[in-house]
N, C-alpha and C. Protein backbone atom coordinates (compact mmCIF):
# COMPACT_ATOMS: atom_id res chain seq x y z
N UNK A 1 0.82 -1.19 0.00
CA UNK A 1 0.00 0.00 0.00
C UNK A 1 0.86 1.25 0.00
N UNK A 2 2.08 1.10 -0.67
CA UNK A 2 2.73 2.32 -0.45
C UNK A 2 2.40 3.72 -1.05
N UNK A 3 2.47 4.75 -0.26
CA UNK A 3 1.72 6.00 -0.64
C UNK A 3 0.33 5.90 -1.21
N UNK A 4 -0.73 4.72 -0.04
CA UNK A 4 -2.18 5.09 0.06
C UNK A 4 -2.32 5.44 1.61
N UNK A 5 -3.39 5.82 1.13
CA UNK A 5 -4.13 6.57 2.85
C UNK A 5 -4.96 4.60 3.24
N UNK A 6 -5.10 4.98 4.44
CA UNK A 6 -5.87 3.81 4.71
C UNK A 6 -6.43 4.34 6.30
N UNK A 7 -7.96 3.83 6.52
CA UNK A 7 -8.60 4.45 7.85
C UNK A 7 -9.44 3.33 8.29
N UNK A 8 -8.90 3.48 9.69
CA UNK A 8 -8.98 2.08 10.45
C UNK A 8 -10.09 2.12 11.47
N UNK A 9 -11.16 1.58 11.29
CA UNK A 9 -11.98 2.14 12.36
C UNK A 9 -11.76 1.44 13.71
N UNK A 10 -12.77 2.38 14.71
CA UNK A 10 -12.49 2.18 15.96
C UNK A 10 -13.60 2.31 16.75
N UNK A 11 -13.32 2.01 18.03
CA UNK A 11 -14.49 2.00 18.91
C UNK A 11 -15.10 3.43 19.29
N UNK A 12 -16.36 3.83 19.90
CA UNK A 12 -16.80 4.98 20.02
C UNK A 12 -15.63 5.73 20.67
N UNK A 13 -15.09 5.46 22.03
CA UNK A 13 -13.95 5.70 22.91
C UNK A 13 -12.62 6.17 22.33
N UNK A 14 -12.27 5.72 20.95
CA UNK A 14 -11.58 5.65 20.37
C UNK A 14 -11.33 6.72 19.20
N UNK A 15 -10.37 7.67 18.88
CA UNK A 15 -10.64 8.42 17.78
C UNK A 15 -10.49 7.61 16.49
N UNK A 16 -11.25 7.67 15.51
CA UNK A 16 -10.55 6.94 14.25
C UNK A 16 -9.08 7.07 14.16
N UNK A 17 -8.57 6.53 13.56
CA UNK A 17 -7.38 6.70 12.83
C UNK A 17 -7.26 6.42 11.21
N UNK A 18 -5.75 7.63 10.80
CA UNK A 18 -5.59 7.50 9.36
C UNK A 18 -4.61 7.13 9.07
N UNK A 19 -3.96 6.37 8.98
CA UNK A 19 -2.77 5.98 8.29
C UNK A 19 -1.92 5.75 7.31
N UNK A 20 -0.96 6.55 6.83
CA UNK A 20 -0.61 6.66 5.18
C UNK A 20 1.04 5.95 5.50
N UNK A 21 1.16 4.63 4.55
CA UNK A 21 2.62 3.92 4.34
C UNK A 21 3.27 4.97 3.12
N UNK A 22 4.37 5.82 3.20
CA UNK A 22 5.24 5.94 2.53
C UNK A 22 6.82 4.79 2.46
N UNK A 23 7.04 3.79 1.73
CA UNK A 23 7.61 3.09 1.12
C UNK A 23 7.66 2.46 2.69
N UNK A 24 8.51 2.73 3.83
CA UNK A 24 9.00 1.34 4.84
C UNK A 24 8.48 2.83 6.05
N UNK A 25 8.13 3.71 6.02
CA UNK A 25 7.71 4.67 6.92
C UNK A 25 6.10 4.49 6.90
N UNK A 26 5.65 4.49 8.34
CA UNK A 26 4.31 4.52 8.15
C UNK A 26 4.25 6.03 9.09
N UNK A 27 2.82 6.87 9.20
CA UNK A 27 2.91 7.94 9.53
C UNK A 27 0.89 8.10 10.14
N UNK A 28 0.83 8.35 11.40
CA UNK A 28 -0.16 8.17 11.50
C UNK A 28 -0.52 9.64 11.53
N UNK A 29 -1.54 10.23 10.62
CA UNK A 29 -2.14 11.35 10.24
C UNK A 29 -2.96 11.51 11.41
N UNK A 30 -3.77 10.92 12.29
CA UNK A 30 -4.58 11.31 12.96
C UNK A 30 -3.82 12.16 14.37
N UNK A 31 -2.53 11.78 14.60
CA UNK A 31 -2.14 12.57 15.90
C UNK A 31 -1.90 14.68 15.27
N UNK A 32 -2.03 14.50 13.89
CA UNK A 32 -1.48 15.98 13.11
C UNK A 32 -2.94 16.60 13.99
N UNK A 33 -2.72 17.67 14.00
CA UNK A 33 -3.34 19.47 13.69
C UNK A 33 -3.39 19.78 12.87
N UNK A 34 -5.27 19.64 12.67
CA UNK A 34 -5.53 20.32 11.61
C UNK A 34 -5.26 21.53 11.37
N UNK A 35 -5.50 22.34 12.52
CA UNK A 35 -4.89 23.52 12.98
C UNK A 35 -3.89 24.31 12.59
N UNK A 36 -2.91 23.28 11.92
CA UNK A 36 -1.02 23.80 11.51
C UNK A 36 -1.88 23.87 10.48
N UNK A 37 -2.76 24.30 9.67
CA UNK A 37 -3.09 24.76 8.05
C UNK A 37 -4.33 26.32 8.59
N UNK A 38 -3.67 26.46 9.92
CA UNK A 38 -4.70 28.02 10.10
C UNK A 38 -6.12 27.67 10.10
N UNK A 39 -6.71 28.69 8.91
CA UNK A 39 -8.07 28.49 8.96
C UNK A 39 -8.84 27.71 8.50
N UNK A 40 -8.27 26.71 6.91
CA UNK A 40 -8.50 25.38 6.77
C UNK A 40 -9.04 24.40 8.00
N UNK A 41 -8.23 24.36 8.61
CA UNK A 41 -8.28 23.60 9.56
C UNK A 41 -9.78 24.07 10.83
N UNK A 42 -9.72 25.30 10.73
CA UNK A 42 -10.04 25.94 11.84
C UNK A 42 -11.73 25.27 12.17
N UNK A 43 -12.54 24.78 11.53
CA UNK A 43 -13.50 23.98 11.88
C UNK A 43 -13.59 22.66 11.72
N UNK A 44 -14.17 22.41 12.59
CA UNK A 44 -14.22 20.41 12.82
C UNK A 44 -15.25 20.14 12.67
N UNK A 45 -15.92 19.15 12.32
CA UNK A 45 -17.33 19.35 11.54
C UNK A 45 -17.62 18.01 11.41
N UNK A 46 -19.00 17.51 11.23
CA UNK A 46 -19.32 16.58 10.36
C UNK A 46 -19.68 16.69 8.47
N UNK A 47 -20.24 15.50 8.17
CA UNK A 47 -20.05 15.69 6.74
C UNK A 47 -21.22 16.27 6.83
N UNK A 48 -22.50 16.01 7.79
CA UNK A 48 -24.01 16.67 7.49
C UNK A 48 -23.64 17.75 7.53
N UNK A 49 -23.18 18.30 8.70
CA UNK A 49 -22.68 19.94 8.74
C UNK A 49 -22.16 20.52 7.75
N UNK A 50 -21.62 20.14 7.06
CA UNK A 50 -20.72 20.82 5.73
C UNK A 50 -22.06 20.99 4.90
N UNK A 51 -22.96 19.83 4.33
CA UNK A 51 -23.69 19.88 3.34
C UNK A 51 -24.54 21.03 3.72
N UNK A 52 -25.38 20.97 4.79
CA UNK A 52 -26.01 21.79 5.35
C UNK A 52 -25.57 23.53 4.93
N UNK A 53 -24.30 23.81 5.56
CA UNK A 53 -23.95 24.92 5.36
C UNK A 53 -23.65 25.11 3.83
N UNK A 54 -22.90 24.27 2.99
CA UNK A 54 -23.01 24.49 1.55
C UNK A 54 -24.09 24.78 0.91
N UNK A 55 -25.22 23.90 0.89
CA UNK A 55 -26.50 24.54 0.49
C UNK A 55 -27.47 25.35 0.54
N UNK A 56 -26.85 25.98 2.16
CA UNK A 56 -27.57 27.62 2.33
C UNK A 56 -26.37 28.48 1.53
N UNK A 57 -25.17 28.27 1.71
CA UNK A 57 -24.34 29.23 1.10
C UNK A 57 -24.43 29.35 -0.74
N UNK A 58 -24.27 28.41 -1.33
CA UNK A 58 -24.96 27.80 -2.57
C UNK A 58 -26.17 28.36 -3.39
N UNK A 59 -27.52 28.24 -2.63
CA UNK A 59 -28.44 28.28 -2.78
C UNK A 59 -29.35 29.19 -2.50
N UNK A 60 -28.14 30.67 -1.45
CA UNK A 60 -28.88 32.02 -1.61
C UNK A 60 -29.65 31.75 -0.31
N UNK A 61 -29.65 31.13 0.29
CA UNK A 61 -30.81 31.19 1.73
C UNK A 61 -29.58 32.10 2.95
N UNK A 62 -27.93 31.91 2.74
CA UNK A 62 -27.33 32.51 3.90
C UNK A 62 -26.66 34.21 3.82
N UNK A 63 -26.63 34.20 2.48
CA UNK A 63 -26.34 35.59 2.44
C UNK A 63 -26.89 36.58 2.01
N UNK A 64 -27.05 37.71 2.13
CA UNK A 64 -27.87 38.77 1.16
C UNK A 64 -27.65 38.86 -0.44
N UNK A 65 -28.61 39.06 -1.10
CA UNK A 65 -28.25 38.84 -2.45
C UNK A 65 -27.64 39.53 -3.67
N UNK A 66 -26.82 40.76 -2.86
CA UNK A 66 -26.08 41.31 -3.58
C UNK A 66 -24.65 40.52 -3.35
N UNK A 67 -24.51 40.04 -2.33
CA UNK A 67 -23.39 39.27 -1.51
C UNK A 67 -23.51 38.11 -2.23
N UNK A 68 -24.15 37.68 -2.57
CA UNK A 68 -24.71 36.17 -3.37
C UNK A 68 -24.03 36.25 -4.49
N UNK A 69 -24.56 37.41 -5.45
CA UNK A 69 -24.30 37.75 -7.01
C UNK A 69 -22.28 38.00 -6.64
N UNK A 70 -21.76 38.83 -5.75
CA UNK A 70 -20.35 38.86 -5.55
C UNK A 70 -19.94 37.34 -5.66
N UNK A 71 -20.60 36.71 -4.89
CA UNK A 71 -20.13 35.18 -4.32
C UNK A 71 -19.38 34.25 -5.63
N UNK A 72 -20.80 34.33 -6.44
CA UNK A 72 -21.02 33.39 -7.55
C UNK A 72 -20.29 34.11 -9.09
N UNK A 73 -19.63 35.62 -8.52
CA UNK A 73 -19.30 36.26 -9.87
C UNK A 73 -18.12 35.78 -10.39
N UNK A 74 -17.51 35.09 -11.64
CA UNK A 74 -16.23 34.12 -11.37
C UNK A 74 -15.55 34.78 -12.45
N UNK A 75 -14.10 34.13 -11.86
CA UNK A 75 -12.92 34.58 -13.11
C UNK A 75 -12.69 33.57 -13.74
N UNK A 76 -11.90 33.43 -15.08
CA UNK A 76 -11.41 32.22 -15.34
C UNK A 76 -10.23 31.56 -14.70
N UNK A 77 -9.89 30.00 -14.55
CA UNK A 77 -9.18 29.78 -13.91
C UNK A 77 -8.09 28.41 -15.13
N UNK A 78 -8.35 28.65 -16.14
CA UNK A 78 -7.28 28.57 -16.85
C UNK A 78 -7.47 26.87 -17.64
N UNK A 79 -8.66 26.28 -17.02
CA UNK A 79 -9.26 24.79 -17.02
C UNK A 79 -10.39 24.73 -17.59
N UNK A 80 -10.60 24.07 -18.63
CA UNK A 80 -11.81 24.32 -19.46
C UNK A 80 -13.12 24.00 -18.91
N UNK A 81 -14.19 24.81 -18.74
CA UNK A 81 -15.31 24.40 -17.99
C UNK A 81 -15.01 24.67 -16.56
N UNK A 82 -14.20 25.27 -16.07
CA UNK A 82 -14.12 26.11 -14.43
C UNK A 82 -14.05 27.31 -14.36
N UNK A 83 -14.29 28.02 -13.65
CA UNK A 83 -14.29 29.81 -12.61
C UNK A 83 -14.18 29.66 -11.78
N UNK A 84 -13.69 30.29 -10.30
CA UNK A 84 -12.99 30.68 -10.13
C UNK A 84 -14.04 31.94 -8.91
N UNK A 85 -15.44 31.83 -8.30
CA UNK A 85 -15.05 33.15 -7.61
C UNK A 85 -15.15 33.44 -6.29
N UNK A 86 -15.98 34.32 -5.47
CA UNK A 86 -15.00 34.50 -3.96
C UNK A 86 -15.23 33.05 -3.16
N UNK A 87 -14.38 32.38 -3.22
CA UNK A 87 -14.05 30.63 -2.45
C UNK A 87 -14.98 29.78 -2.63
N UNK A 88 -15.44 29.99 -4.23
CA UNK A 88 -16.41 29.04 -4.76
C UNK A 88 -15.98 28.49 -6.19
N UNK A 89 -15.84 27.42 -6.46
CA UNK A 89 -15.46 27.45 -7.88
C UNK A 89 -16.51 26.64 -8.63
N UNK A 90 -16.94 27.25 -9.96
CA UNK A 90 -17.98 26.40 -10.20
C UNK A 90 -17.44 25.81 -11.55
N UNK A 91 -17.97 24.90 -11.58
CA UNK A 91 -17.58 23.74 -12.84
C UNK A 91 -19.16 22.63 -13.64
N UNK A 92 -18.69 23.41 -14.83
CA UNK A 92 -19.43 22.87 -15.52
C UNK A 92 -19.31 21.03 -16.53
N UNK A 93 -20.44 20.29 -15.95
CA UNK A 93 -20.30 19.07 -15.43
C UNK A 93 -20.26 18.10 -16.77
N UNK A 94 -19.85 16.95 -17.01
CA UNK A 94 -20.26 16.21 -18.45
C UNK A 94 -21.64 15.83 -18.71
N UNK A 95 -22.06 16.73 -17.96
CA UNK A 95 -24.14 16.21 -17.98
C UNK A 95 -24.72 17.06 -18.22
N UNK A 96 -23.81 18.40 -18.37
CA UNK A 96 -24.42 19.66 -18.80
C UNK A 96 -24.86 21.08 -17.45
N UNK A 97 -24.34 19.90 -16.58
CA UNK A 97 -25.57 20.69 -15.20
C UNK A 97 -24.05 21.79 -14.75
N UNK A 98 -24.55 22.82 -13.99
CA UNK A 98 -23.38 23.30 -13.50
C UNK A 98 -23.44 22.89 -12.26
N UNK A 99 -22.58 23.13 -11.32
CA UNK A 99 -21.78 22.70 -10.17
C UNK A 99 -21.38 23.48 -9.09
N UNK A 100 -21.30 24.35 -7.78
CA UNK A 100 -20.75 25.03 -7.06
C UNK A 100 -19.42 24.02 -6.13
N UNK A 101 -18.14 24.54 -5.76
CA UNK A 101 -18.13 23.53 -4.99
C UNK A 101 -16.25 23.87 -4.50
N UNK A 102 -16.37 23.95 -3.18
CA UNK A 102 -14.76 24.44 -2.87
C UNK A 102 -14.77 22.79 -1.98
N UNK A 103 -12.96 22.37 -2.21
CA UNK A 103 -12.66 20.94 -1.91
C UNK A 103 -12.05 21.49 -0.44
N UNK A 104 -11.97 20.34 -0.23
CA UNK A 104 -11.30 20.93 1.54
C UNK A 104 -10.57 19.67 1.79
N UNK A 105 -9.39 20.43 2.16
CA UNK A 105 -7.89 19.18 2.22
C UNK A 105 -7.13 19.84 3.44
N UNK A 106 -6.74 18.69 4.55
CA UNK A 106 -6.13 18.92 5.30
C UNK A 106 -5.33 17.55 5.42
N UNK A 107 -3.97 16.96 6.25
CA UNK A 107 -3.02 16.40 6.16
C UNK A 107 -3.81 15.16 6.69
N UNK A 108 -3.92 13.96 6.25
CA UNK A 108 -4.69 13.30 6.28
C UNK A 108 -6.67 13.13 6.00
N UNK A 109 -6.93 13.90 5.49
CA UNK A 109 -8.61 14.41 5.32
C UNK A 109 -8.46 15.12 3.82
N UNK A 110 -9.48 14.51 2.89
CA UNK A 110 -9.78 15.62 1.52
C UNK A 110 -11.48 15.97 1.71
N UNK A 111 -12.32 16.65 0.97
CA UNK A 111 -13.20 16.13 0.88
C UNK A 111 -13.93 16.87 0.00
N UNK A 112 -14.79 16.86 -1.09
CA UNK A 112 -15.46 17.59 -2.32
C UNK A 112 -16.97 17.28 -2.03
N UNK A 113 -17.62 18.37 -2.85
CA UNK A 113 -19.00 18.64 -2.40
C UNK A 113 -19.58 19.28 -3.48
N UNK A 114 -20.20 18.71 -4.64
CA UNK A 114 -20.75 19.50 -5.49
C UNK A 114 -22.64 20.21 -5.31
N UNK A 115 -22.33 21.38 -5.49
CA UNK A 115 -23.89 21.44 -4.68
C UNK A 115 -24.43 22.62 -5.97
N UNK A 116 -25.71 21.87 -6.70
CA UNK A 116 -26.29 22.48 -7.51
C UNK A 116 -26.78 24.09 -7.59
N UNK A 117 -27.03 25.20 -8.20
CA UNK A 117 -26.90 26.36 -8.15
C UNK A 117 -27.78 26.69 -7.23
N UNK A 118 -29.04 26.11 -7.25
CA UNK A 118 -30.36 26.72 -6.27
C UNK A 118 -30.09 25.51 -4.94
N UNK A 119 -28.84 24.73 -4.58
CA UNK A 119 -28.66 23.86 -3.66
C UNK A 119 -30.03 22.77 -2.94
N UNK A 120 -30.33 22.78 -4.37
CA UNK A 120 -31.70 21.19 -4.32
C UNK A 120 -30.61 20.12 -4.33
N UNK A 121 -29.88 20.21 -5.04
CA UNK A 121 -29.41 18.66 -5.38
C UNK A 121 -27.37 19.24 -5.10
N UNK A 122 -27.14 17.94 -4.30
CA UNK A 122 -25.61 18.09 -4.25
C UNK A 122 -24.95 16.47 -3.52
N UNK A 123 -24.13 16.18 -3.47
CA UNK A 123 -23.51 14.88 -3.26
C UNK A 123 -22.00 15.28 -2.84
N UNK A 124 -21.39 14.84 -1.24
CA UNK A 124 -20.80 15.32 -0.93
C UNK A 124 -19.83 13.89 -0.57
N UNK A 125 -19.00 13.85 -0.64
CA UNK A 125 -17.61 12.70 -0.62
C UNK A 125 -16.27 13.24 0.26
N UNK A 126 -15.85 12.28 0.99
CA UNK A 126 -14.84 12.24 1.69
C UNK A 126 -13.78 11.26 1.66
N UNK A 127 -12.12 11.56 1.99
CA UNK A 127 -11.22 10.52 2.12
C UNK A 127 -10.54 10.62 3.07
N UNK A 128 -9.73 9.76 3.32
CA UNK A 128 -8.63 9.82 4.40
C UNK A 128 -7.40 9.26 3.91
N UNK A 129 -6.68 10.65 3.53
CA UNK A 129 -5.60 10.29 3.02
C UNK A 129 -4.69 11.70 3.20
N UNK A 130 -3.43 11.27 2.56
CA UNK A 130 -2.66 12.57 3.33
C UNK A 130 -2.96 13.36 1.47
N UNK A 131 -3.18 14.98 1.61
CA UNK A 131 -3.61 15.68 0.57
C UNK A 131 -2.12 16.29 0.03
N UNK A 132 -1.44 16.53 0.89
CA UNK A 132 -0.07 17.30 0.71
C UNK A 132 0.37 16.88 -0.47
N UNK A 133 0.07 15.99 -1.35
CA UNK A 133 0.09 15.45 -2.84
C UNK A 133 -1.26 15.73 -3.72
N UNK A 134 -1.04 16.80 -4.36
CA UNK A 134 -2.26 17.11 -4.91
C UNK A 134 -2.20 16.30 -6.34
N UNK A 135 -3.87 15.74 -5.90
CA UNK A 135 -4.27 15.45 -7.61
C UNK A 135 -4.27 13.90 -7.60
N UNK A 136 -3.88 13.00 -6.21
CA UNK A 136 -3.56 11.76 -6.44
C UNK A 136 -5.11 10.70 -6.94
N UNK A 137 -4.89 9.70 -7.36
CA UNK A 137 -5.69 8.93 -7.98
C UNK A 137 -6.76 8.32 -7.00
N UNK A 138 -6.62 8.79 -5.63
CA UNK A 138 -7.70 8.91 -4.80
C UNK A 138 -8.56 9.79 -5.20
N UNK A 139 -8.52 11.09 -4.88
CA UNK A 139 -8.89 12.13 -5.32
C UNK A 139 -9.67 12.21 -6.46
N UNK A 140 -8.56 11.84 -7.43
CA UNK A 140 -9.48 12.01 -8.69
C UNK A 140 -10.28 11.14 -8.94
N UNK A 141 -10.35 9.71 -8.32
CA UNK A 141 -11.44 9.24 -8.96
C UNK A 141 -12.71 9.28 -8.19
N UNK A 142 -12.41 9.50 -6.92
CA UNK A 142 -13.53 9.63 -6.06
C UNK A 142 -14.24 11.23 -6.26
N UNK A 143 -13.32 11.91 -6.82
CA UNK A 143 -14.31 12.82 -7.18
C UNK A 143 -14.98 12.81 -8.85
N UNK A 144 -14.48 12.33 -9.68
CA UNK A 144 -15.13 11.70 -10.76
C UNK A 144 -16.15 10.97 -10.48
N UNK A 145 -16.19 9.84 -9.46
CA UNK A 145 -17.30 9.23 -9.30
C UNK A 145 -18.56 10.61 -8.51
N UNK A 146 -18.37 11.54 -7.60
CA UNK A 146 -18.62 12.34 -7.30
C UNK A 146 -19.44 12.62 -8.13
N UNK A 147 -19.05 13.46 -9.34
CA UNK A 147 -19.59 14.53 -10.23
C UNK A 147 -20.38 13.43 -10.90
N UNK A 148 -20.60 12.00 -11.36
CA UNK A 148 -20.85 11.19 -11.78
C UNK A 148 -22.88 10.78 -11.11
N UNK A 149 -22.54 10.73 -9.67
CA UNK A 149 -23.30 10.62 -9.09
C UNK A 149 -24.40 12.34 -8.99
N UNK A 150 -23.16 13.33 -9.10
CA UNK A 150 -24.33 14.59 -9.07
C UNK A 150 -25.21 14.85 -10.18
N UNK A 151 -24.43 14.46 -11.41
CA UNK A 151 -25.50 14.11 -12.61
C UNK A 151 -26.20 12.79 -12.79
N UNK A 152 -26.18 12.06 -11.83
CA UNK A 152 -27.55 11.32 -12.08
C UNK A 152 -28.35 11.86 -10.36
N UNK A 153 -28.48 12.91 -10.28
CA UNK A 153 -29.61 13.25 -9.41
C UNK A 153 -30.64 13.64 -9.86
């Protein structure tokens, strides 16, 4: 399993653990601070909690709607079918649908959340793996399957 994440469950009493083998080093992610990444880190959450707050933020129910139109106003970001605007990036999907959706990676933890424009429909995915390698074949396919699953909603 060298250079995969792997998460070991545990008893209630018990915090999970994450564990990533680099070649004969193993490294247990769960004793890190999330914390050492600032404000990334700075909330601890469940996955309901995230969705929850994405789809009021998303979907215009949490901010005022001039704040909304700022939110959702995007730049290009250099990737065909993405923008780019204030800590939202939206991406347009192989199903045609568009997409809102900022990923959240901390040293052992990734996790993506695509949440539809009016936040009716969104599908939110998590891993446990170390992120400090961006782009790995965790990632990408679990978020492929992701976007996969948001177009058949």
């Amino acid at each position: 399993m060298s250079g995969q994440g792997r998460f070991t469950a545990s008893t209630y009493r018990e915090p999970a653990r994450c564990v990533r083998s680099i070649g004969p080093l193993v490294l247990d992610m769960t004793v890190t601070s999330v914390q050492a990444t600032q404000t990334a880190g700075a909330i601890v959450s469940t996955l309901d909690d995230l969705a929850t707050f994405e789809r009021a933020l998303v979907g215009g129910t949490l901010l005022p709607p001039a704040q909304q139109a700022e939110l959702k106003t995007t730049v290009p970001t250099g990737t065909t079918g993405a923008a780019y605007g204030l800590g939202l990036m939206r991406i347009d999907t192989a199903c045609g649908r568009t997409a809102w959706y900022h990923s959240g990676a901390v040293p052992g933890y990734y996790s993506f959340h695509p949440t539809s424009d009016d936040g009716a429909k969104q599908v939110v995915e998590a891993n446990n793996e170390n992120h400090l390698i961006q782009g790995t074949p965790g990632q990408s396919h679990t978020q492929e399957a992701a976007l996969n699953a948001f177009c058949a909603l």
